[in-house]
C-alpha atoms as a PDB file:
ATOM      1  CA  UNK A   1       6.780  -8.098   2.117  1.00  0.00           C
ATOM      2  CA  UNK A   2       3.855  -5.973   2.748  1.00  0.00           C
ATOM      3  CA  UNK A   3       2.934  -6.110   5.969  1.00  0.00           C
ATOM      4  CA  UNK A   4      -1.041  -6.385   5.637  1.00  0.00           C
ATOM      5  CA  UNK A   5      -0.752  -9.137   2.319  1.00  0.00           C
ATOM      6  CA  UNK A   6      -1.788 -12.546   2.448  1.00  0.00           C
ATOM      7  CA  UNK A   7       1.204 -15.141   1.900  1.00  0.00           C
ATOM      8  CA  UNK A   8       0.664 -16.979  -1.524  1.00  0.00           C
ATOM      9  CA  UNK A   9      -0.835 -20.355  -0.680  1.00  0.00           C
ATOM     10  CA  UNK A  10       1.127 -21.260  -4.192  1.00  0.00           C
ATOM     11  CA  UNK A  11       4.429 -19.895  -2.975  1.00  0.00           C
ATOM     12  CA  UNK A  12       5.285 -18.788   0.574  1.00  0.00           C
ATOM     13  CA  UNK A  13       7.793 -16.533  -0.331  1.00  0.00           C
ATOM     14  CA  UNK A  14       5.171 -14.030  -2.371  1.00  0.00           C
ATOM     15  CA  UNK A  15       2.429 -12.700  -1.434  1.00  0.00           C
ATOM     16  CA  UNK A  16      -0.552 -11.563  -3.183  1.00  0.00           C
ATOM     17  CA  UNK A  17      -0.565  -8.456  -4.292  1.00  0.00           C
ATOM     18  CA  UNK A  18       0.595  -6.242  -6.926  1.00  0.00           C
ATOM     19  CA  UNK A  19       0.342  -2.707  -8.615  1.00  0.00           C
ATOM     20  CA  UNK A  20      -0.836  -0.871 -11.172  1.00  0.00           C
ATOM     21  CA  UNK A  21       1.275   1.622 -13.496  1.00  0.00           C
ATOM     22  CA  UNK A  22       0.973   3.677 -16.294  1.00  0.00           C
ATOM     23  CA  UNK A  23       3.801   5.618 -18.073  1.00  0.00           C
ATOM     24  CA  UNK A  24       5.741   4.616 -15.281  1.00  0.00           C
ATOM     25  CA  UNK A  25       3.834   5.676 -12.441  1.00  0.00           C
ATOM     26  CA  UNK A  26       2.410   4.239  -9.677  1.00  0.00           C
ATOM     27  CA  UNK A  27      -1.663   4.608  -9.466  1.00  0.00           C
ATOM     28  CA  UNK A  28      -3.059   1.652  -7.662  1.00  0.00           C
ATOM     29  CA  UNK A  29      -2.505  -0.948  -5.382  1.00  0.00           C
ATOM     30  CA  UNK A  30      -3.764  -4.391  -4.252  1.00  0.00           C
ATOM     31  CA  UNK A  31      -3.768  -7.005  -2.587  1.00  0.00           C
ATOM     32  CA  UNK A  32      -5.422 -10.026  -0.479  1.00  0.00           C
ATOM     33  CA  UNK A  33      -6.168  -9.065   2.985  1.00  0.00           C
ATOM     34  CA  UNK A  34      -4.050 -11.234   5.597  1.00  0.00           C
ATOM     35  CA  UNK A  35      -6.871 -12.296   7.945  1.00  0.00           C
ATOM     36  CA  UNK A  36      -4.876 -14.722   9.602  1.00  0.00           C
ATOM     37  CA  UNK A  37      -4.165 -13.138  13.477  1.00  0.00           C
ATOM     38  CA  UNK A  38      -1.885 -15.510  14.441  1.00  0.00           C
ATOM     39  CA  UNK A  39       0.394 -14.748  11.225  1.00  0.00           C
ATOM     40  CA  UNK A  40      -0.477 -10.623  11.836  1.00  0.00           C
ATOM     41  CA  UNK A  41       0.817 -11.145  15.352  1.00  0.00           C
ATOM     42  CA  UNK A  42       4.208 -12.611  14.446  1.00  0.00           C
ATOM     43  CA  UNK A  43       4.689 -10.183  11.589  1.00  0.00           C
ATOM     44  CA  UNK A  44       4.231  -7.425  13.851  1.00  0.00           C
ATOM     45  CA  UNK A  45       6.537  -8.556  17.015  1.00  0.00           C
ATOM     46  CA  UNK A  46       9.298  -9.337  13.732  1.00  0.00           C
ATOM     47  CA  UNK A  47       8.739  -5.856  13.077  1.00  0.00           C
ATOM     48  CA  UNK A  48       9.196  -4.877  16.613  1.00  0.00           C
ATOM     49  CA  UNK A  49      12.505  -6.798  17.546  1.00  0.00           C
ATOM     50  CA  UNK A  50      13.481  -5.134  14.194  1.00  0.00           C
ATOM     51  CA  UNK A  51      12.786  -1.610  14.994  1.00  0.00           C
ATOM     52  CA  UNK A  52      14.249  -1.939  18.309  1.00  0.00           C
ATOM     53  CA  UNK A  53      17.500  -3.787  16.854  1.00  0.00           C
ATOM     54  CA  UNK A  54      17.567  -0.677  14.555  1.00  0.00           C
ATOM     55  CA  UNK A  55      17.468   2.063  17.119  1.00  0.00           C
ATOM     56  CA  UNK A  56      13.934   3.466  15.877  1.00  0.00           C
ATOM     57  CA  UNK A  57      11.186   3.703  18.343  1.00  0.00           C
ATOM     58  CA  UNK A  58       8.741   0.841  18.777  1.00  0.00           C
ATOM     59  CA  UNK A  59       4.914   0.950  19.021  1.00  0.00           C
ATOM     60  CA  UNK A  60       3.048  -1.316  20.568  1.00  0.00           C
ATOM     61  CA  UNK A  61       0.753  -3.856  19.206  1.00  0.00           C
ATOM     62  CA  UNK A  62      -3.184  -3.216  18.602  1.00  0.00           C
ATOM     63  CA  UNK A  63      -4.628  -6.151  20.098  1.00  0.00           C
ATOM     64  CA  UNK A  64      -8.146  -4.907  19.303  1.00  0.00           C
ATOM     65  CA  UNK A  65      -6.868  -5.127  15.781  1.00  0.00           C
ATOM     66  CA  UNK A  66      -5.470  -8.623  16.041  1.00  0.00           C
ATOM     67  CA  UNK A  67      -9.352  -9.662  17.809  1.00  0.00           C
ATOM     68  CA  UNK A  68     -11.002  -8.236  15.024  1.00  0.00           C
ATOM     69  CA  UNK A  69      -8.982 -10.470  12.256  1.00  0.00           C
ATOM     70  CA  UNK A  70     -10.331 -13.900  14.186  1.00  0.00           C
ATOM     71  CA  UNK A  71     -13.280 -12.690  12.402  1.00  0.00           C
ATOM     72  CA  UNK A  72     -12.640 -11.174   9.136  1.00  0.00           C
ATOM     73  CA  UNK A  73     -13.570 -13.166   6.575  1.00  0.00           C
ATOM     74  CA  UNK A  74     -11.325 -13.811   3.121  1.00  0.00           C
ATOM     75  CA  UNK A  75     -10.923 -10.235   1.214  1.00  0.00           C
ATOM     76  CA  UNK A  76      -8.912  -8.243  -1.081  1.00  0.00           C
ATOM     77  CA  UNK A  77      -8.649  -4.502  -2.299  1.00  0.00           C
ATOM     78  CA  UNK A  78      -7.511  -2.318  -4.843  1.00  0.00           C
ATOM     79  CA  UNK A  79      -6.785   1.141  -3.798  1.00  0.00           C
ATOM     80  CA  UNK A  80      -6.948   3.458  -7.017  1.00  0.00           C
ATOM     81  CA  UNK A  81      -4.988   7.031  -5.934  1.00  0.00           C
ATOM     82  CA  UNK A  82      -7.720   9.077  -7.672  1.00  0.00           C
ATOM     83  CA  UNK A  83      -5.847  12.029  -8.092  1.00  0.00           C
ATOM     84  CA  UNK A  84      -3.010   9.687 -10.006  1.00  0.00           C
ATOM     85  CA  UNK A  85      -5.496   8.384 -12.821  1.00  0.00           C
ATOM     86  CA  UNK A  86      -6.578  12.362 -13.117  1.00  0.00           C
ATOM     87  CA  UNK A  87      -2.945  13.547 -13.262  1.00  0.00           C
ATOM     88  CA  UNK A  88      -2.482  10.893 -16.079  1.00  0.00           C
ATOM     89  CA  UNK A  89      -5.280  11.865 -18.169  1.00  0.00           C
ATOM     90  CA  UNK A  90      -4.435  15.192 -18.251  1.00  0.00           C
ATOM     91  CA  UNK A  91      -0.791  14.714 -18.787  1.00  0.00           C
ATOM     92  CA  UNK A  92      -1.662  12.344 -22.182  1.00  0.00           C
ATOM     93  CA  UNK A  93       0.305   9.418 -22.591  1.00  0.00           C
ATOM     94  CA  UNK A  94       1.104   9.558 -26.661  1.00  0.00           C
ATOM     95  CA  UNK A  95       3.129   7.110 -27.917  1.00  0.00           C
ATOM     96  CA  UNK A  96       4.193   5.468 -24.042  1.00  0.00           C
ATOM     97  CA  UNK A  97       6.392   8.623 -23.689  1.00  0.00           C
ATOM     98  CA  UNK A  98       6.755   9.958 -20.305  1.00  0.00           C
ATOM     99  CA  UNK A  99       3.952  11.952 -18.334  1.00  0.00           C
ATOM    100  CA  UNK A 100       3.510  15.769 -20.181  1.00  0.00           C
ATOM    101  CA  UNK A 101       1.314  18.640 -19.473  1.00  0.00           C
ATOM    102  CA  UNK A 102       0.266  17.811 -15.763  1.00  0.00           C
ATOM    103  CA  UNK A 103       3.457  16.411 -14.195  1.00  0.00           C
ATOM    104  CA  UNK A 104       3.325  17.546 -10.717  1.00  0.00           C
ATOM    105  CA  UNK A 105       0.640  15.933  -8.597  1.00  0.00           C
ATOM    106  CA  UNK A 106       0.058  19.235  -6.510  1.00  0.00           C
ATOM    107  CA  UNK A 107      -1.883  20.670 -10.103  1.00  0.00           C
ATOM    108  CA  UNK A 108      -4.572  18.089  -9.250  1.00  0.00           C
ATOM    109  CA  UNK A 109      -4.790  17.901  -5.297  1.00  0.00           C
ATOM    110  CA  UNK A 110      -7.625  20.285  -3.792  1.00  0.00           C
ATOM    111  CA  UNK A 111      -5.351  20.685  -0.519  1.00  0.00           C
ATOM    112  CA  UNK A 112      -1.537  19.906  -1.495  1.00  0.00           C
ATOM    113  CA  UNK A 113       0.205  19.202   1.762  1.00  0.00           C
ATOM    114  CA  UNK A 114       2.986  21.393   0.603  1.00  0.00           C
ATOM    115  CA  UNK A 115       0.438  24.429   0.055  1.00  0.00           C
ATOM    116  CA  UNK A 116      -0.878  24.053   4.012  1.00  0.00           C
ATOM    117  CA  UNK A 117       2.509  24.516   5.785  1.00  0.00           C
END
């Protein structure tokens, strides 16, 4: 489940996002913002018994963050990885065959991560 997604009010065991692809690859993502603080609250203690059941190390909870949802009002978002829809267009899509020309991300990132270390 993603852990910021409303639950579907048609089916509680969706929720309502989804993504975007083309030629197989991943370039946005959306989703209705869970504004519910009482719902973020549980998720995030699940997540906590879960990390600590699973020997990782557990954070603890932003209550400022859980204030600010009592007054958030309904939203959603799309998040559209830029640099994605640019590798695609320059890699050309003919005929739905697989991503040519520009298939490495790094060709279209200013600052690469693995160019800085």
């Amino acid at each position: 489940m993603a852990a910021l997604a409303k639950i579907s009010d048609k089916d509680k065991k969706y929720v309502e996002r989804f993504e975007v692809y083309v030629g197989g690859m991943e370039i946005a993502n959306a989703f209705s913002e869970l504004t519910d603080a009482d719902e973020q609250l549980k998720r995030l203690k699940e997540e906590q018994k879960l990390r600590h059941l699973e020997g990782k190390d557990v954070y603890d909870i932003d209550m400022e963050f859980i204030e600010a949802l009592k007054t958030m009002p309904r939203s959603a978002g799309i998040a559209l990885g830029v640099d994605r829809l640019v590798q695609v267009i320059l890699g050309g899509l003919p005929r739905g065959e697989a991503l040519r020309g520009c298939q490495n991300i790094n060709d279209v990132l200013t600052l690469p991560m693995s160019k800085l270390f």
